[in-house]
Protein backbone atom coordinates (compact mmCIF):
# COMPACT_ATOMS: atom_id res chain seq x y z
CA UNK A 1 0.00 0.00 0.00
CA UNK A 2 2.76 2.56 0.78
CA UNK A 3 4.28 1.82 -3.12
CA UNK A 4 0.79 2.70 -4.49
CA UNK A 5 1.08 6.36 -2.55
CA UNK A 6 4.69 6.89 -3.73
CA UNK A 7 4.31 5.83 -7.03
CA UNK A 8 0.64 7.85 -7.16
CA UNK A 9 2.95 10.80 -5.85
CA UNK A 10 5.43 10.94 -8.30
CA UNK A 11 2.42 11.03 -11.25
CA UNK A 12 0.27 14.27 -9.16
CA UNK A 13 3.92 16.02 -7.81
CA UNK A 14 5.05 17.36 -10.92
CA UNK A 15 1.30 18.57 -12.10
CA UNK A 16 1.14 20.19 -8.96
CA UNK A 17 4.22 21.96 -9.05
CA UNK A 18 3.66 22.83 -12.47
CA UNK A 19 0.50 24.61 -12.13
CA UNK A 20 2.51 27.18 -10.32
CA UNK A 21 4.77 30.02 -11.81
CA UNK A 22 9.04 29.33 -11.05
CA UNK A 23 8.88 32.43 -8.64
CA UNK A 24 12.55 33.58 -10.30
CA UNK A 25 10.33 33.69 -13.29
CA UNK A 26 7.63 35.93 -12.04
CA UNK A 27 7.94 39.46 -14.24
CA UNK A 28 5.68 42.18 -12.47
CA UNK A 29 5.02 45.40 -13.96
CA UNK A 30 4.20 48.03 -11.40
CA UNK A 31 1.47 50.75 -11.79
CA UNK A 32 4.26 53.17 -12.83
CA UNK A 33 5.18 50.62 -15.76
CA UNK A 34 8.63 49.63 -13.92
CA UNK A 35 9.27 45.48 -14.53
CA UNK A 36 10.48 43.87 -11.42
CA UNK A 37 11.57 40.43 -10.50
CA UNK A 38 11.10 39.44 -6.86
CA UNK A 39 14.17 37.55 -6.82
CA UNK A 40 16.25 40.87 -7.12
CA UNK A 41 16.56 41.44 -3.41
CA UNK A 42 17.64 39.55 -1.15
CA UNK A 43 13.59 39.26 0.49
CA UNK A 44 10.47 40.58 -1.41
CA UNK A 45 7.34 40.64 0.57
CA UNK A 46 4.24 40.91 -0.83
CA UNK A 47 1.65 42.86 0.63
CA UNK A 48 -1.97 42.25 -0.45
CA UNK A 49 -3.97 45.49 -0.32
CA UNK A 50 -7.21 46.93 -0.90
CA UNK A 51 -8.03 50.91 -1.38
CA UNK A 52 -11.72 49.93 0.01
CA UNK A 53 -9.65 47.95 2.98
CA UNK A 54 -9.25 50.07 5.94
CA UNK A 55 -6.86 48.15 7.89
CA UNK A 56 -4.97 48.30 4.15
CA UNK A 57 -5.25 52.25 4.63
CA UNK A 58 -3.86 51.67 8.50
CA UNK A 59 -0.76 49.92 7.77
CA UNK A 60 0.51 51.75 5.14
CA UNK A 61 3.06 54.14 7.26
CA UNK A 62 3.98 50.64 9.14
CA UNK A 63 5.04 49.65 5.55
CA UNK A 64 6.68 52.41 4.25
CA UNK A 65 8.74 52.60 7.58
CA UNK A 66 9.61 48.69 7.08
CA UNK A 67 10.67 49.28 3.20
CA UNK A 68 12.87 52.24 4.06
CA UNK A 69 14.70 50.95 6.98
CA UNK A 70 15.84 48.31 5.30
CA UNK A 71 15.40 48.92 1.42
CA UNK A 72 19.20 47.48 0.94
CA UNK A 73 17.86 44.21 1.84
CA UNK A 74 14.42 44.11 1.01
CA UNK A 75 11.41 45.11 -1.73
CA UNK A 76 7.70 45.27 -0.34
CA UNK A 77 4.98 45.08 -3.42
CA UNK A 78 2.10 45.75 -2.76
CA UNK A 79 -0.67 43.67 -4.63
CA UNK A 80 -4.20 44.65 -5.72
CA UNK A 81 -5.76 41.71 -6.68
CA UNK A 82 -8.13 42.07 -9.11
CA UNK A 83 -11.20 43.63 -7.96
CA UNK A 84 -11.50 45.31 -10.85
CA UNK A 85 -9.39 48.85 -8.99
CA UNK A 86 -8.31 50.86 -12.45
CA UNK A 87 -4.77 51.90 -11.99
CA UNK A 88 -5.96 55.37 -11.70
CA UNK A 89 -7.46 54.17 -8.18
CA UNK A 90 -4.41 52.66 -7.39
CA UNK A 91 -2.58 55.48 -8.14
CA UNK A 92 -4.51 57.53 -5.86
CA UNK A 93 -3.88 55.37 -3.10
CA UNK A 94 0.10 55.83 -3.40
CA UNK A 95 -0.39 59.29 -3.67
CA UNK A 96 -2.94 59.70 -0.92
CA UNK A 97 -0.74 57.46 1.50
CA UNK A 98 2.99 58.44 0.38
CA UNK A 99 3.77 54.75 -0.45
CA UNK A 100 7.43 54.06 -1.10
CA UNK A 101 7.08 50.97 -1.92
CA UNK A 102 6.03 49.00 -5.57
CA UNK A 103 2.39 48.89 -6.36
CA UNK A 104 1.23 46.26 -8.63
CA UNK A 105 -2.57 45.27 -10.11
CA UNK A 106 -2.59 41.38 -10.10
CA UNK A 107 -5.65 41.38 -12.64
CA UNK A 108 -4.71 37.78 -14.07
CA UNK A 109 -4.98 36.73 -10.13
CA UNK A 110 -1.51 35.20 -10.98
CA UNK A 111 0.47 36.12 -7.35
CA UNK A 112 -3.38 35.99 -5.55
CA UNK A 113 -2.81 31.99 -6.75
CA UNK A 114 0.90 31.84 -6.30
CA UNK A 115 0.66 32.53 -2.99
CA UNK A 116 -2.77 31.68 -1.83
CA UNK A 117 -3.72 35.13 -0.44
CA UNK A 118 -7.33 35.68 1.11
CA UNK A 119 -6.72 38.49 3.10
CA UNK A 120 -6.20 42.34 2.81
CA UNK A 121 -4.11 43.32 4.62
CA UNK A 122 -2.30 40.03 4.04
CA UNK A 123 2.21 39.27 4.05
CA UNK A 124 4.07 36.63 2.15
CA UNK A 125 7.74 37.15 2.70
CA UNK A 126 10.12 35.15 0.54
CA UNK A 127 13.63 34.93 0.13
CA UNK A 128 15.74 35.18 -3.79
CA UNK A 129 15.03 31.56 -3.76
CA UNK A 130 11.81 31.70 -3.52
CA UNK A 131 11.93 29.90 -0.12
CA UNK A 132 8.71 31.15 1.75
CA UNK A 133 9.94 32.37 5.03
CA UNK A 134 6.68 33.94 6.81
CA UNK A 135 3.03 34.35 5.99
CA UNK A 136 0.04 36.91 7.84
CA UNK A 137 -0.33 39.61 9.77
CA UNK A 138 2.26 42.58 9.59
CA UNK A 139 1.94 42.71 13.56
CA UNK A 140 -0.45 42.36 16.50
CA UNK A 141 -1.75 45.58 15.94
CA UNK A 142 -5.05 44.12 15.30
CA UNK A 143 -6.88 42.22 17.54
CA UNK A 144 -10.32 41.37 15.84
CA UNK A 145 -12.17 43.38 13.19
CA UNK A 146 -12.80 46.89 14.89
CA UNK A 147 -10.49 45.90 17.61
CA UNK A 148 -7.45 47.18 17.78
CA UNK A 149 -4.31 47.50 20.65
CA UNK A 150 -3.29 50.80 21.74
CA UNK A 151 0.14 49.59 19.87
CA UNK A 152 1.53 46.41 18.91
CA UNK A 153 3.26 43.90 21.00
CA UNK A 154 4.85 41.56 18.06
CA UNK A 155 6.31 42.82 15.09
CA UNK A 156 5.68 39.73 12.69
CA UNK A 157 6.96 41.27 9.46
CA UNK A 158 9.53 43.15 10.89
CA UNK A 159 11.06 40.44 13.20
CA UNK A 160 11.26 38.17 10.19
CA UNK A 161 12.76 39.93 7.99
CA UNK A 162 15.41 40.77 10.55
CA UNK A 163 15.48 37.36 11.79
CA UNK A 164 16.20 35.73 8.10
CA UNK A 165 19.11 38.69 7.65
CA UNK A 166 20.48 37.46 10.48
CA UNK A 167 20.36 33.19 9.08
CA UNK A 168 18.01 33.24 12.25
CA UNK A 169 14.98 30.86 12.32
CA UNK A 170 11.89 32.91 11.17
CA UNK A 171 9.54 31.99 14.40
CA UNK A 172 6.79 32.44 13.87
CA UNK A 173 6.50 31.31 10.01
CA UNK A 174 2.50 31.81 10.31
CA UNK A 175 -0.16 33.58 11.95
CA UNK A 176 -3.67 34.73 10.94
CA UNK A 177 -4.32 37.88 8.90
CA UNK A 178 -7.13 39.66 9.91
CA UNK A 179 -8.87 42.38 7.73
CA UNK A 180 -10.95 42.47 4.66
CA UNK A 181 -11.81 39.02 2.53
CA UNK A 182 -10.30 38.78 -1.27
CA UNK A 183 -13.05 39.08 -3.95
CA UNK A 184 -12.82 35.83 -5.80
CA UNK A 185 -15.77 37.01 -8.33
């Protein structure tokens, strides 16, 4: 019986892993029309946003304060999935909240699928490899929807990205995202 689940294994493995994108090979044009490739820096998180999202709205100085204190290291994108925002609307967002970092529209749903977001405001951190080295919430800030600490205790994003820099275990990998639910139309 355990031969029939290796050998069934070795047939689904390689469809599964080929139904998703090499992540050296993921091209990504921003909303400004710059290409990047998330393997450039040494860690690219991607941030899943939404302009109708307030908690998206909330943690965008946390963000820009995370991309500029260590922008040698690291490149945040931030990710619209498509919910049909124009780029105009995206554009007003970066302007509206000073964003530093890369804005992309993810209308094809291709890094909503690559990375199995379902949450705005939502973090996957990954190294040049494409090893995936933390996935959630940016901190503790929020407790519940509408609930929120006075400040936050654990700095999630932060403390990973420091902690891989360092060849440090990233503890924790995961914890929950809390905010608004992707549109999946």
């Amino acid at each position: 019986m355990k031969w029939f689940f290796v050998i069934l294994g070795c047939f689904f493995l390689p469809a599964l892993h080929a139904q998703q994108p090499a992540y050296a090979s993921l091209k990504l044009k921003t909303t400004g029309g710059e290409t990047l490739s998330p393997a450039s820096k040494p860690l690219t998180a991607f941030v899943f946003l939404s302009p109708d999202c307030p908690l998206s709205r909330n943690y965008t100085l946390t963000l820009n304060d995370i991309q500029q204190s260590r922008k040698n290291a690291l490149q945040i994108i931030g990710v619209f999935p498509d919910a049909g925002y124009s780029d105009n609307e995206i554009k007003a967002f970066k302007d509206k909240y000073a964003i530093s970092f890369a804005l992309v529209s993810d209308k094809r749903s291709q890094l909503q699928h690559f990375t199995r977001a379902a949450i705005t405001p939502e973090v996957f951190l990954y190294d040049n490899r494409g090893a995936l080295l933390y996935k959630g919430a940016i901190d503790d800030w929020v407790v519940s929807l509408g609930r929120k600490k006075h400040q936050p205790e654990k700095h999630y994003l932060a403390d990973a990205i420091d902690n891989s820099l360092q060849h440090k275990t990233v503890s924790p990998a995961e914890t929950k995202a809390i905010g608004c639910f992707i549109s999946t139309k």
